[in-house]
Structure formats: C-alpha cells, structure tokens
PDB file of N, CA and C in Angstrom:
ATOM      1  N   UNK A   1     110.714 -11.746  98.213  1.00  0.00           N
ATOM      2  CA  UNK A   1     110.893 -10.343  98.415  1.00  0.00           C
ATOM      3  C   UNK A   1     110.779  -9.579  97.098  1.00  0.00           C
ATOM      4  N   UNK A   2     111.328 -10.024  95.925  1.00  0.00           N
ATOM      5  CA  UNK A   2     110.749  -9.726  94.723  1.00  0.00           C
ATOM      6  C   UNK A   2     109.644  -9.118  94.495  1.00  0.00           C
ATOM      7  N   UNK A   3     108.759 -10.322  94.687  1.00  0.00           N
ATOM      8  CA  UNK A   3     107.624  -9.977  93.898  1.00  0.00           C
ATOM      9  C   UNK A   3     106.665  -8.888  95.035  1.00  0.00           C
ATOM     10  N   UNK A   4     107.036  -8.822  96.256  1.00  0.00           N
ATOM     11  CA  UNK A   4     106.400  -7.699  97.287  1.00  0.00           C
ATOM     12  C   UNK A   4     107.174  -6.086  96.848  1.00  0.00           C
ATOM     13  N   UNK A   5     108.431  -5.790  96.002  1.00  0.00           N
ATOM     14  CA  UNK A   5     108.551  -4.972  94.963  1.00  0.00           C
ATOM     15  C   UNK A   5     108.324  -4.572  93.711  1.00  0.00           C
ATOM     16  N   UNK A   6     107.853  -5.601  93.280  1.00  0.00           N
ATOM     17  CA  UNK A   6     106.930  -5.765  92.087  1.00  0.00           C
ATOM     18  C   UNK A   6     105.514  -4.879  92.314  1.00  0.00           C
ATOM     19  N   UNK A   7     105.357  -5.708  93.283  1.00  0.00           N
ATOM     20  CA  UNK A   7     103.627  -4.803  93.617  1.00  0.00           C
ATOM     21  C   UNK A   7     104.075  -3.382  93.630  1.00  0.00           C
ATOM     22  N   UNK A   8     104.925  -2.577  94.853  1.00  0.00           N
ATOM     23  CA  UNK A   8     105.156  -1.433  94.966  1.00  0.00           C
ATOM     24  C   UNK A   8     105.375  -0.377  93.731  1.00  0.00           C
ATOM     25  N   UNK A   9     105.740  -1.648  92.923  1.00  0.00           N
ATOM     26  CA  UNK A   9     106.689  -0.333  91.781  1.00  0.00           C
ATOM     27  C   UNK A   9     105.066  -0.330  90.992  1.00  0.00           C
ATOM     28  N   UNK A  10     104.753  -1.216  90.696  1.00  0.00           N
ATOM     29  CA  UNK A  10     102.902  -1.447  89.603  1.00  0.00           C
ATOM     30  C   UNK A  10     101.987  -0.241  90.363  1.00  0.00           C
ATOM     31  N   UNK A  11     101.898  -0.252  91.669  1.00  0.00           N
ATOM     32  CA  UNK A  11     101.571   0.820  92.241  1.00  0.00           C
ATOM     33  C   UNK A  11     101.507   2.205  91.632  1.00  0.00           C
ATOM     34  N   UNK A  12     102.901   2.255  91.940  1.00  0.00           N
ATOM     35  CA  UNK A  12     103.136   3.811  91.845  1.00  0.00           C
ATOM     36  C   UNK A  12     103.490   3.948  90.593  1.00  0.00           C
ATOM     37  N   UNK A  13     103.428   3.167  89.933  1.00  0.00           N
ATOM     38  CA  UNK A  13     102.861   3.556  88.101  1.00  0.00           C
ATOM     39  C   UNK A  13     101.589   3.975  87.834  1.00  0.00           C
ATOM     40  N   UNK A  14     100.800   3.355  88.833  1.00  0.00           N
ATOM     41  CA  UNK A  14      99.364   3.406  88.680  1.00  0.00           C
ATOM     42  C   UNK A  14      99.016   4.654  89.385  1.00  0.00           C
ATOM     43  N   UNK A  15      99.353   4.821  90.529  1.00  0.00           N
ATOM     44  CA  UNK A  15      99.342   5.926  90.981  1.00  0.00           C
ATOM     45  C   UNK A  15      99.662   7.701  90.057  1.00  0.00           C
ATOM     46  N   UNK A  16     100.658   7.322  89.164  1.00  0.00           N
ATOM     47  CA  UNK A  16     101.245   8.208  88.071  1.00  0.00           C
ATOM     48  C   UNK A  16     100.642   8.411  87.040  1.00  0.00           C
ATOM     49  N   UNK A  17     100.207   7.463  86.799  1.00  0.00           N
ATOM     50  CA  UNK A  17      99.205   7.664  85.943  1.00  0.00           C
ATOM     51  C   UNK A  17      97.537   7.824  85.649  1.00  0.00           C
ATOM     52  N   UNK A  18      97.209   7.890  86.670  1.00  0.00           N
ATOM     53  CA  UNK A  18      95.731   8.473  87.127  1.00  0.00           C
ATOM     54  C   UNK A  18      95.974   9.434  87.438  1.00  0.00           C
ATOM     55  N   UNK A  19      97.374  10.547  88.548  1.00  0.00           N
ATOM     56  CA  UNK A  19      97.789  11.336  88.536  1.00  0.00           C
ATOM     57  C   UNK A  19      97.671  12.382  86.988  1.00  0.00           C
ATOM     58  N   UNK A  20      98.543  11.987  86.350  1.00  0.00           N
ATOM     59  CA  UNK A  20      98.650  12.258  84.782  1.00  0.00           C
ATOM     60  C   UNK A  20      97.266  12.819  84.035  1.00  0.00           C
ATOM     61  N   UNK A  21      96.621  11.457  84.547  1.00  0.00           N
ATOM     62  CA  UNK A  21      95.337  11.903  83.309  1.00  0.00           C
ATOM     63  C   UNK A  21      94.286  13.012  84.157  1.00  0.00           C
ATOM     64  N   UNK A  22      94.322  12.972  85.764  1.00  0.00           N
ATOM     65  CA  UNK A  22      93.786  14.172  86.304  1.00  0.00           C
ATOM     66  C   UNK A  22      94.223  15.520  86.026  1.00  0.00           C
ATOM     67  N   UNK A  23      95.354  15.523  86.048  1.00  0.00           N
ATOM     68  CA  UNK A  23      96.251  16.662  85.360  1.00  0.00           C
ATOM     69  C   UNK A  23      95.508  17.512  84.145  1.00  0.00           C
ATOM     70  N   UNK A  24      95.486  16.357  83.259  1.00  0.00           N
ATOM     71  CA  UNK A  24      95.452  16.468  82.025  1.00  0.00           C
ATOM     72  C   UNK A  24      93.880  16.955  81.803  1.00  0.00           C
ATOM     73  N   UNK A  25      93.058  16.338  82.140  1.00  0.00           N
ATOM     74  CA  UNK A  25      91.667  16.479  82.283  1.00  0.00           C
ATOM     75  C   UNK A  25      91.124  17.486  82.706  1.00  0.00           C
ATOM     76  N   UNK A  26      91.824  18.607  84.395  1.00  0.00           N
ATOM     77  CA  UNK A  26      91.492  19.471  84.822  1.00  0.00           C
ATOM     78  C   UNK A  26      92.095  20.726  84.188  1.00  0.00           C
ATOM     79  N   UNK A  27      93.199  20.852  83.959  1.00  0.00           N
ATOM     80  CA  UNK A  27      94.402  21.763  84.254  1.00  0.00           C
ATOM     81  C   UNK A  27      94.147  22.082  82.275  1.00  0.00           C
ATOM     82  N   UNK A  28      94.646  21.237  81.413  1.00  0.00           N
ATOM     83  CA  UNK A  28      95.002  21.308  80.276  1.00  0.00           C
ATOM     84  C   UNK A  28      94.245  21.169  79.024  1.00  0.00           C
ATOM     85  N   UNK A  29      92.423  20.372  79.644  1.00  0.00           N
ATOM     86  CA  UNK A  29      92.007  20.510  78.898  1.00  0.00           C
ATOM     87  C   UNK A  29      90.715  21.362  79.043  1.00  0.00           C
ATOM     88  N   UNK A  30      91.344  22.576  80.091  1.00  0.00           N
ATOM     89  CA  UNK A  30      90.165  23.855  80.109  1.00  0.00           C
ATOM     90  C   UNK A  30      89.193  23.663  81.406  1.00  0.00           C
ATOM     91  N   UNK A  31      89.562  22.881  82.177  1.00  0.00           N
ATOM     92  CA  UNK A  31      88.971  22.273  83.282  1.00  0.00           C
ATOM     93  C   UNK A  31      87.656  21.832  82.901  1.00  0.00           C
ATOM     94  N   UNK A  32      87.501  20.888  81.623  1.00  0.00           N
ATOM     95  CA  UNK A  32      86.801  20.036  81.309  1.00  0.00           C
ATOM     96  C   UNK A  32      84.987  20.765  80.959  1.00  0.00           C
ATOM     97  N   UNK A  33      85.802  21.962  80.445  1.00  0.00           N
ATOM     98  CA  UNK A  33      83.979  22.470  79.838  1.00  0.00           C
ATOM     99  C   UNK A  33      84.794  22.087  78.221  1.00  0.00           C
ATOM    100  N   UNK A  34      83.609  22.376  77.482  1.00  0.00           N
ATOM    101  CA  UNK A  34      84.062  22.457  76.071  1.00  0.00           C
ATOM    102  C   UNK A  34      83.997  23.273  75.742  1.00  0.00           C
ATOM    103  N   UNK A  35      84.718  23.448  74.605  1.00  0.00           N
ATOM    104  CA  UNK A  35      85.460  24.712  73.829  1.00  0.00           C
ATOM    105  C   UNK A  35      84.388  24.983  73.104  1.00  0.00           C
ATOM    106  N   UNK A  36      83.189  24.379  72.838  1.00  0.00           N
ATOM    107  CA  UNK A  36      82.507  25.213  71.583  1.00  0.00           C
ATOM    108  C   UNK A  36      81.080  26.138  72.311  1.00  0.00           C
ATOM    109  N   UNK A  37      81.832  26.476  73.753  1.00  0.00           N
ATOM    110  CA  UNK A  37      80.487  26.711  74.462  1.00  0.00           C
ATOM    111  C   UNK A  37      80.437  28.683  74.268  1.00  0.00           C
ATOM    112  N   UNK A  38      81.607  28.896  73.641  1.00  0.00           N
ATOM    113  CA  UNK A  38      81.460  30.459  73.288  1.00  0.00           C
ATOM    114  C   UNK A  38      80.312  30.486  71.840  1.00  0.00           C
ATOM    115  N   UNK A  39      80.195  29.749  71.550  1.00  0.00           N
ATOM    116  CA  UNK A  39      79.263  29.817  69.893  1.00  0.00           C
ATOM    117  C   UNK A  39      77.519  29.456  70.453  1.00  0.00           C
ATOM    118  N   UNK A  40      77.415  29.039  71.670  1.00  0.00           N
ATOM    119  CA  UNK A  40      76.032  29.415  72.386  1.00  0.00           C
ATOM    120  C   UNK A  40      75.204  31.141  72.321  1.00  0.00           C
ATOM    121  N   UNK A  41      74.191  30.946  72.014  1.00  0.00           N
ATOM    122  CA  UNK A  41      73.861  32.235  71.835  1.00  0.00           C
ATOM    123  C   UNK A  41      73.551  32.407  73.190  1.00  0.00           C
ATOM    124  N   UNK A  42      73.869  33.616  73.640  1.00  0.00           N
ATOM    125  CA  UNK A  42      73.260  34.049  75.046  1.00  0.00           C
ATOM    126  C   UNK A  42      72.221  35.385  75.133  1.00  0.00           C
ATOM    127  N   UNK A  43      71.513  35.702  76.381  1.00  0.00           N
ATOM    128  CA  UNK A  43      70.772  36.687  76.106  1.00  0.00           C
ATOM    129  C   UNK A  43      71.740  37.724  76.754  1.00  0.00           C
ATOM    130  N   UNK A  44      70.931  38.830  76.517  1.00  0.00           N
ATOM    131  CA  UNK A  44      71.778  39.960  76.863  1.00  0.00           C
ATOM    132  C   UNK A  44      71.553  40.459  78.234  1.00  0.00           C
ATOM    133  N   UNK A  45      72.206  40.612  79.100  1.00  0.00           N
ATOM    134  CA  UNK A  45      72.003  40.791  80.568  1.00  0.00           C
ATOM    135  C   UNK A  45      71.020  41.946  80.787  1.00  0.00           C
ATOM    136  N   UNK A  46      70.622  42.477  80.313  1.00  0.00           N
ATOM    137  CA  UNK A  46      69.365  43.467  80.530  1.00  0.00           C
ATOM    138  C   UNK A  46      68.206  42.805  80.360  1.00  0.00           C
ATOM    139  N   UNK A  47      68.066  41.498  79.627  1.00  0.00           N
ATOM    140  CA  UNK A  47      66.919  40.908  79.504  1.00  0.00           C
ATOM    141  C   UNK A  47      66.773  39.699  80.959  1.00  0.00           C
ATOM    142  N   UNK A  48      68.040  39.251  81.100  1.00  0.00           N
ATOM    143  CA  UNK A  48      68.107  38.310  82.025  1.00  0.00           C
ATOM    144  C   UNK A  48      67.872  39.659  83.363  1.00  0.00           C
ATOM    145  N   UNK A  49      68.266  40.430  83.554  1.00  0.00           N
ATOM    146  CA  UNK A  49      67.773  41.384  84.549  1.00  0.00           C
ATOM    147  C   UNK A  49      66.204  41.654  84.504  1.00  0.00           C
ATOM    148  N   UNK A  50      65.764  42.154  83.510  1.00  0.00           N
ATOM    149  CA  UNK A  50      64.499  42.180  83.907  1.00  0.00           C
ATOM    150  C   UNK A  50      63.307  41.253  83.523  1.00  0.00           C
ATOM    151  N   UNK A  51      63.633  40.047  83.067  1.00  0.00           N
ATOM    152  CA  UNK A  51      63.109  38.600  84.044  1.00  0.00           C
ATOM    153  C   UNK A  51      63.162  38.199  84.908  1.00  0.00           C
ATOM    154  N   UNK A  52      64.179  38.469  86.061  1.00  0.00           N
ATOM    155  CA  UNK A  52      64.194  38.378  87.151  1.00  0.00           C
ATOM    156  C   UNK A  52      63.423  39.276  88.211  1.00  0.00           C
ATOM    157  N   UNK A  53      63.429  40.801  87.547  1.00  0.00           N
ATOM    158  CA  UNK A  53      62.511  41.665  88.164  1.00  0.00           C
ATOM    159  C   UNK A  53      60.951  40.985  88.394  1.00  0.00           C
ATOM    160  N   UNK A  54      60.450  41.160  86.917  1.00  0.00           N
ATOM    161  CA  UNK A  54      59.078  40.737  86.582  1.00  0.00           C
ATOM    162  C   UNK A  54      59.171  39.020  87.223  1.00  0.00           C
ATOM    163  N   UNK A  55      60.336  38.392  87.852  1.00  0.00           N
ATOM    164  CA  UNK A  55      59.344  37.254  88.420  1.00  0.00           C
ATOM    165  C   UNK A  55      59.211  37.365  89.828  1.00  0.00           C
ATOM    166  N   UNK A  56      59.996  38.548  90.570  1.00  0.00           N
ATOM    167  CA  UNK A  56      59.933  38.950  91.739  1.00  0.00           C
ATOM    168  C   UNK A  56      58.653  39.691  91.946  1.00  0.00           C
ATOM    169  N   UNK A  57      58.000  40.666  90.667  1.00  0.00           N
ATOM    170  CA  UNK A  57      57.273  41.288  90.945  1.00  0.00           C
ATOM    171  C   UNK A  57      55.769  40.577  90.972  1.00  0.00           C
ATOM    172  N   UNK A  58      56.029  38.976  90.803  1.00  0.00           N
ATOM    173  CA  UNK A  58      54.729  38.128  90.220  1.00  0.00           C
ATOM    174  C   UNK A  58      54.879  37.620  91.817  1.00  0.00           C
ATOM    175  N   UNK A  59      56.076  37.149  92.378  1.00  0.00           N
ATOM    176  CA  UNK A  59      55.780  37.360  93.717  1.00  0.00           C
ATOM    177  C   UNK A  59      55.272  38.259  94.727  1.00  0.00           C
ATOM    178  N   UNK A  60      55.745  39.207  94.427  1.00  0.00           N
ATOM    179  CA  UNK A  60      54.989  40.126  95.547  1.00  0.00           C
ATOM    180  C   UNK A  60      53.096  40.265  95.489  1.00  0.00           C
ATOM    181  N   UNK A  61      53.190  40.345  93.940  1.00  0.00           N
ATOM    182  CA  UNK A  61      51.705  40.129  93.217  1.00  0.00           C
ATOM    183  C   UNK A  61      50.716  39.244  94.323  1.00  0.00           C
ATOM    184  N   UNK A  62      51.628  37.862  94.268  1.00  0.00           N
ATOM    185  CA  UNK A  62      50.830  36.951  94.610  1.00  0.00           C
ATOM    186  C   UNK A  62      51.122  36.753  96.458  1.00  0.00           C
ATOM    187  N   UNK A  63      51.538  37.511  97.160  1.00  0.00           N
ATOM    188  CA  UNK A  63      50.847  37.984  98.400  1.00  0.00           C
ATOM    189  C   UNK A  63      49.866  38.048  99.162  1.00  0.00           C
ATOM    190  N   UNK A  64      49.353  37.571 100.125  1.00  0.00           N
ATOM    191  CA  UNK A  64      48.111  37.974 100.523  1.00  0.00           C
ATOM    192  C   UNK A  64      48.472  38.331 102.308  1.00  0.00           C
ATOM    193  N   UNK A  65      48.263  39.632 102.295  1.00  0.00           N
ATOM    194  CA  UNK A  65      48.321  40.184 103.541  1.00  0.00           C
ATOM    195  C   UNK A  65      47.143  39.839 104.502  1.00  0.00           C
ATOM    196  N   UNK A  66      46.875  38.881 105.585  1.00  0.00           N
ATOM    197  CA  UNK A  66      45.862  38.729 106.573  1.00  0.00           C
ATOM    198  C   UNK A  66      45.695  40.410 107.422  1.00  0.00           C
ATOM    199  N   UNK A  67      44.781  41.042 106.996  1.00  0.00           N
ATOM    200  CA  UNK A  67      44.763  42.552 107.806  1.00  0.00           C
ATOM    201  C   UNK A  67      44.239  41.875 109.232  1.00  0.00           C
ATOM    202  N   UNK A  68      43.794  41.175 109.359  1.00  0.00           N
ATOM    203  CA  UNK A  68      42.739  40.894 110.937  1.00  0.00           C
ATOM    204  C   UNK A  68      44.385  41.190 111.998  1.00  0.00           C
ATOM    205  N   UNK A  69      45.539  40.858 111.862  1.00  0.00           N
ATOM    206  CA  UNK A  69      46.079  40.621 112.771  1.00  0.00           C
ATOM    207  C   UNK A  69      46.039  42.259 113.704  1.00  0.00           C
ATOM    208  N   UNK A  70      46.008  43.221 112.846  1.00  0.00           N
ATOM    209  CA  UNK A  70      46.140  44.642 113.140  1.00  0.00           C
ATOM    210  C   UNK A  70      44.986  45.062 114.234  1.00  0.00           C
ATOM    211  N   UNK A  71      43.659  44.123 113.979  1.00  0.00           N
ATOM    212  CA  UNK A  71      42.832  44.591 114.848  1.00  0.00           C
ATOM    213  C   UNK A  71      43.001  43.284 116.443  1.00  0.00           C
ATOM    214  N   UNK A  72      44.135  42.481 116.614  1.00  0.00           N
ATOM    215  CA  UNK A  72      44.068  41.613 117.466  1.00  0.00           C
ATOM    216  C   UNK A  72      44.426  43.051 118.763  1.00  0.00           C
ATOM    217  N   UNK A  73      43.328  42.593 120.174  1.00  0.00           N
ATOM    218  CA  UNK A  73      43.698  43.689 121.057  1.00  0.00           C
ATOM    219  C   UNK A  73      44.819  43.840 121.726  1.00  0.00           C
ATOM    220  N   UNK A  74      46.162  42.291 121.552  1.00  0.00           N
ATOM    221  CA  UNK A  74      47.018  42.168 122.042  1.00  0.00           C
ATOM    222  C   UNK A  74      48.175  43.371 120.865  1.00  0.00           C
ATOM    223  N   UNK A  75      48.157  43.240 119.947  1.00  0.00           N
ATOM    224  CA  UNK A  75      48.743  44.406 119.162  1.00  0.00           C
ATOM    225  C   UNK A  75      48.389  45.837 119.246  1.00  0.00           C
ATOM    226  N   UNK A  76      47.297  46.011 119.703  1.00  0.00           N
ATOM    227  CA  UNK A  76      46.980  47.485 119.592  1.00  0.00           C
ATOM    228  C   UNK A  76      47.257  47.950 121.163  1.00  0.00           C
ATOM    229  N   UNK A  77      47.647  47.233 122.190  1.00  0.00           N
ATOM    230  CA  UNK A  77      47.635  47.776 123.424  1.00  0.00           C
ATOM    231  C   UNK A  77      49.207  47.824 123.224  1.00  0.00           C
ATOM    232  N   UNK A  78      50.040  47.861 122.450  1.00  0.00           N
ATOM    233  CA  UNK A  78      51.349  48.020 122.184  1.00  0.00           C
ATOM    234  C   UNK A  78      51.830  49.402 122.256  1.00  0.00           C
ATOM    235  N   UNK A  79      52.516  49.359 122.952  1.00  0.00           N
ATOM    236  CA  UNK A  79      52.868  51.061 123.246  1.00  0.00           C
ATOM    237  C   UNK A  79      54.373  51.628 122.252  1.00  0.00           C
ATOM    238  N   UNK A  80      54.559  52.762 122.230  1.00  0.00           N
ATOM    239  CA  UNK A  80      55.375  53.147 121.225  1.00  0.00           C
ATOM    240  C   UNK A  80      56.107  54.213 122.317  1.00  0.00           C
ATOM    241  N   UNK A  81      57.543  53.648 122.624  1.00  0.00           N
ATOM    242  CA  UNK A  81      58.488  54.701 123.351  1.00  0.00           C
ATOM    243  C   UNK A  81      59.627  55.010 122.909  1.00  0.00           C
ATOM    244  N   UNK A  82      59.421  55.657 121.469  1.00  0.00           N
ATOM    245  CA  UNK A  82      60.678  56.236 120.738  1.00  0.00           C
ATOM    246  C   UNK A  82      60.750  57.592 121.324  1.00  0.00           C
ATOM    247  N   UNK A  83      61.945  57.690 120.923  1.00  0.00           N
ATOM    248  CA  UNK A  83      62.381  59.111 121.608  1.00  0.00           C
ATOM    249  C   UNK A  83      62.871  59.783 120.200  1.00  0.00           C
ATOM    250  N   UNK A  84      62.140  61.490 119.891  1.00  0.00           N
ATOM    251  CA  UNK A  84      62.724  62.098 118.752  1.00  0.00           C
ATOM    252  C   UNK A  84      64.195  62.214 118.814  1.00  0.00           C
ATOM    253  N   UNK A  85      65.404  62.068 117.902  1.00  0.00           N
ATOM    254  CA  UNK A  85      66.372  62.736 118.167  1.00  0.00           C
ATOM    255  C   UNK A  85      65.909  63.827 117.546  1.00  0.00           C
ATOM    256  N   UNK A  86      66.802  64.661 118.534  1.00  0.00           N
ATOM    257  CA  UNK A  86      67.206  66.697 117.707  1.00  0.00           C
ATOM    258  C   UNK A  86      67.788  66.251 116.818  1.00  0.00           C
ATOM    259  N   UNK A  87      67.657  67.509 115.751  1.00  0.00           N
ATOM    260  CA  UNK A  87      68.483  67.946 114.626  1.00  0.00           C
ATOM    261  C   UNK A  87      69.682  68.483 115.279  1.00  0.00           C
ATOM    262  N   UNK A  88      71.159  68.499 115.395  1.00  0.00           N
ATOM    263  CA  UNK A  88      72.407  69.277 115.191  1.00  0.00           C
ATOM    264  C   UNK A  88      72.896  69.649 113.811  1.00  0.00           C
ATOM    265  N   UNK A  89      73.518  70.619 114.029  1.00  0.00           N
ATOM    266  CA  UNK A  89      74.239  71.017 113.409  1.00  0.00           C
ATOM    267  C   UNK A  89      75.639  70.247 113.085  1.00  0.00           C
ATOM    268  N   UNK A  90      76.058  68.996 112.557  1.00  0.00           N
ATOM    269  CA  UNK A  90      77.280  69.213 113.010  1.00  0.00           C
ATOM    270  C   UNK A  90      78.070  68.864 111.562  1.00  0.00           C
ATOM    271  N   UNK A  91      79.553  69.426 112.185  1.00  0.00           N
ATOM    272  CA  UNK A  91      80.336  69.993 110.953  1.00  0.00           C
ATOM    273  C   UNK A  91      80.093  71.141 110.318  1.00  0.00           C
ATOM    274  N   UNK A  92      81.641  71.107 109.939  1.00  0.00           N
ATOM    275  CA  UNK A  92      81.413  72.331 108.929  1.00  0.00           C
ATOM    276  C   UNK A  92      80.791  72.385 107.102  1.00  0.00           C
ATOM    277  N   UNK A  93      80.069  73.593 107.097  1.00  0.00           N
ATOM    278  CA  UNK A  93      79.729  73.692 105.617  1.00  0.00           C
ATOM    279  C   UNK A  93      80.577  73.301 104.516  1.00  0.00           C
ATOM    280  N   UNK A  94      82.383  73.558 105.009  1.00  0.00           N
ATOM    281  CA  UNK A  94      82.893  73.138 103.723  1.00  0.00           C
ATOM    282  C   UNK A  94      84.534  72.533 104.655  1.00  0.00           C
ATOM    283  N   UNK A  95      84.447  71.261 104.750  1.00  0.00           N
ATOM    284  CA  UNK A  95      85.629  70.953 105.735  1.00  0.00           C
ATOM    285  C   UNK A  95      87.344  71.057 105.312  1.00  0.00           C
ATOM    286  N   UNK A  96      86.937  71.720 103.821  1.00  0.00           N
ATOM    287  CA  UNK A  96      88.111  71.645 103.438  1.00  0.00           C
ATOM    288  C   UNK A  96      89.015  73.004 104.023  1.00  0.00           C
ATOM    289  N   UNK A  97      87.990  73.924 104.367  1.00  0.00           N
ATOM    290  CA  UNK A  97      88.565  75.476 104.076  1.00  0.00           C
ATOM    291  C   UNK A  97      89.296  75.067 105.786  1.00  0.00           C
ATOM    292  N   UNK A  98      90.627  76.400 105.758  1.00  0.00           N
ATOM    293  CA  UNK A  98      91.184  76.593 106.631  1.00  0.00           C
ATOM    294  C   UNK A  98      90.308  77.007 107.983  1.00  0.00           C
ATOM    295  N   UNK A  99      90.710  76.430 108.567  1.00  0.00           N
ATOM    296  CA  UNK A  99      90.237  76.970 109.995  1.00  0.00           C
ATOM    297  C   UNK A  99      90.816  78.510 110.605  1.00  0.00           C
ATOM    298  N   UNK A 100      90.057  79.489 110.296  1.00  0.00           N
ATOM    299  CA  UNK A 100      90.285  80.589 110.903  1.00  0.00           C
ATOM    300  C   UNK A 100      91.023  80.449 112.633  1.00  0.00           C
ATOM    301  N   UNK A 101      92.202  81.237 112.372  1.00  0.00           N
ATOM    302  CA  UNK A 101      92.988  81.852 113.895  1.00  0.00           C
ATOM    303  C   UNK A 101      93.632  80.142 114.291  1.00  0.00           C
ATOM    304  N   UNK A 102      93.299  79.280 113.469  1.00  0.00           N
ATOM    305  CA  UNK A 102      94.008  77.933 114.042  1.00  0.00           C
ATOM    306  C   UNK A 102      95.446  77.967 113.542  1.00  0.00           C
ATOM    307  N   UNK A 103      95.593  78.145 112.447  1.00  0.00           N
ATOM    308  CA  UNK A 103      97.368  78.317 112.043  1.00  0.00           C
ATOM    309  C   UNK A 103      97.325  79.560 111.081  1.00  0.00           C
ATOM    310  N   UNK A 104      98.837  80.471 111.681  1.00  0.00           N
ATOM    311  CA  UNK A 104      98.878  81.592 110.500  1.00  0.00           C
ATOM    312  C   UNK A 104      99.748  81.228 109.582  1.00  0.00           C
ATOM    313  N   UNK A 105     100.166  81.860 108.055  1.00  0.00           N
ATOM    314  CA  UNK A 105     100.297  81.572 107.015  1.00  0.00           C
ATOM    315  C   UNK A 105     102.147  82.289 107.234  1.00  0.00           C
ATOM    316  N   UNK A 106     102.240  82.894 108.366  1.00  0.00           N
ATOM    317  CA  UNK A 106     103.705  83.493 109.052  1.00  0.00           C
ATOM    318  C   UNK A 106     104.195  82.649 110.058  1.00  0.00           C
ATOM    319  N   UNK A 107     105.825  81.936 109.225  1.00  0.00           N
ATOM    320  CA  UNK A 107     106.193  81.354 110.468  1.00  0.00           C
ATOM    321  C   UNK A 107     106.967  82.451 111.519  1.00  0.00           C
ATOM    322  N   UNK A 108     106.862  81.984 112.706  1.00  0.00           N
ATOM    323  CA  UNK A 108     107.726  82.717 113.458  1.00  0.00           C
ATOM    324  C   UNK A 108     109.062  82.097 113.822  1.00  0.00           C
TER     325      UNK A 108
END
C-alpha cells in the first residue's frame, strides 16, 4: 500500500510542476514573445495602408470582364418591375424647436 502512495504523491509533484513552469512561461515571462521585439524597426501605417491599396488596385487591374454575357437573349428578356418611391417630406426642418400651440410657457 506504500508504494501505490508513493506513485500518487510523484504524481502530483509532477503535476505541480509542469503546472509551475506553464505559469511561468505564459503569464510571467510576457506570454513568451521576446522582449527585444520593440527595437524592430517597423513601417509606418500609412505605408502599410497604401500597399495594401495598390495591391487591391493590381487586382481589380487584373480583371477581365466577359461582356458576351450582356448580349445572352436569356438576360435581355429580363424585365425590370421597380416601383419609384415618392419623395416626402418628412420631419421637421429643425426638431429641436418647440412645437407651436403643443405646450404653453403658463402654468395653469
């Protein structure tokens, strides 16, 4: 019976101590980037912005629109049943101002 407590206790030493050094590794030593990564030169986010533009715009560049589909007769017999909305009016010009005859400035 001993030595089946023996094991248990070696265990949970072991257990404690892989515990420990995860600890230590995530938590304490910066969650494991290194410290000398502020002395990296970086670019300046206006440049990293518009490299990203100019490689979007090398995409669109490189596009090629098939026009034939426009003349297929199954697209052009396509009918169009939008309905205009009217213009309203709505609201007021300035919603802050008092509403005339809604409350007077005299209590009764």
């Amino acid at each position: 019976m001993k030595n089946n407590s023996s094991k248990k206790s070696w265990i949970i030493i072991g257990i404690i101590i892989v515990a420990a050094f995860l600890i230590y590794y995530f938590y304490l030593s910066g969650s494991g980037t290194s410290t000398d990564s502020g002395l990296l030169a970086q670019e300046p986010e206006g440049e990293v912005a518009a490299a990203q533009v100019l490689g979007l715009l090398n995409q669109i560049n490189a596009l090629n629109i098939d026009s034939t589909f426009f003349q297929n007769p199954a697209y052009q017999s396509l009918v169009d049943y939008t309905v205009p909305i009217p213009t309203l009016n709505v609201g007021r010009a300035d919603p802050f101002a008092p509403i005339p005859g809604f409350y007077s400035k005299t209590k009764i």
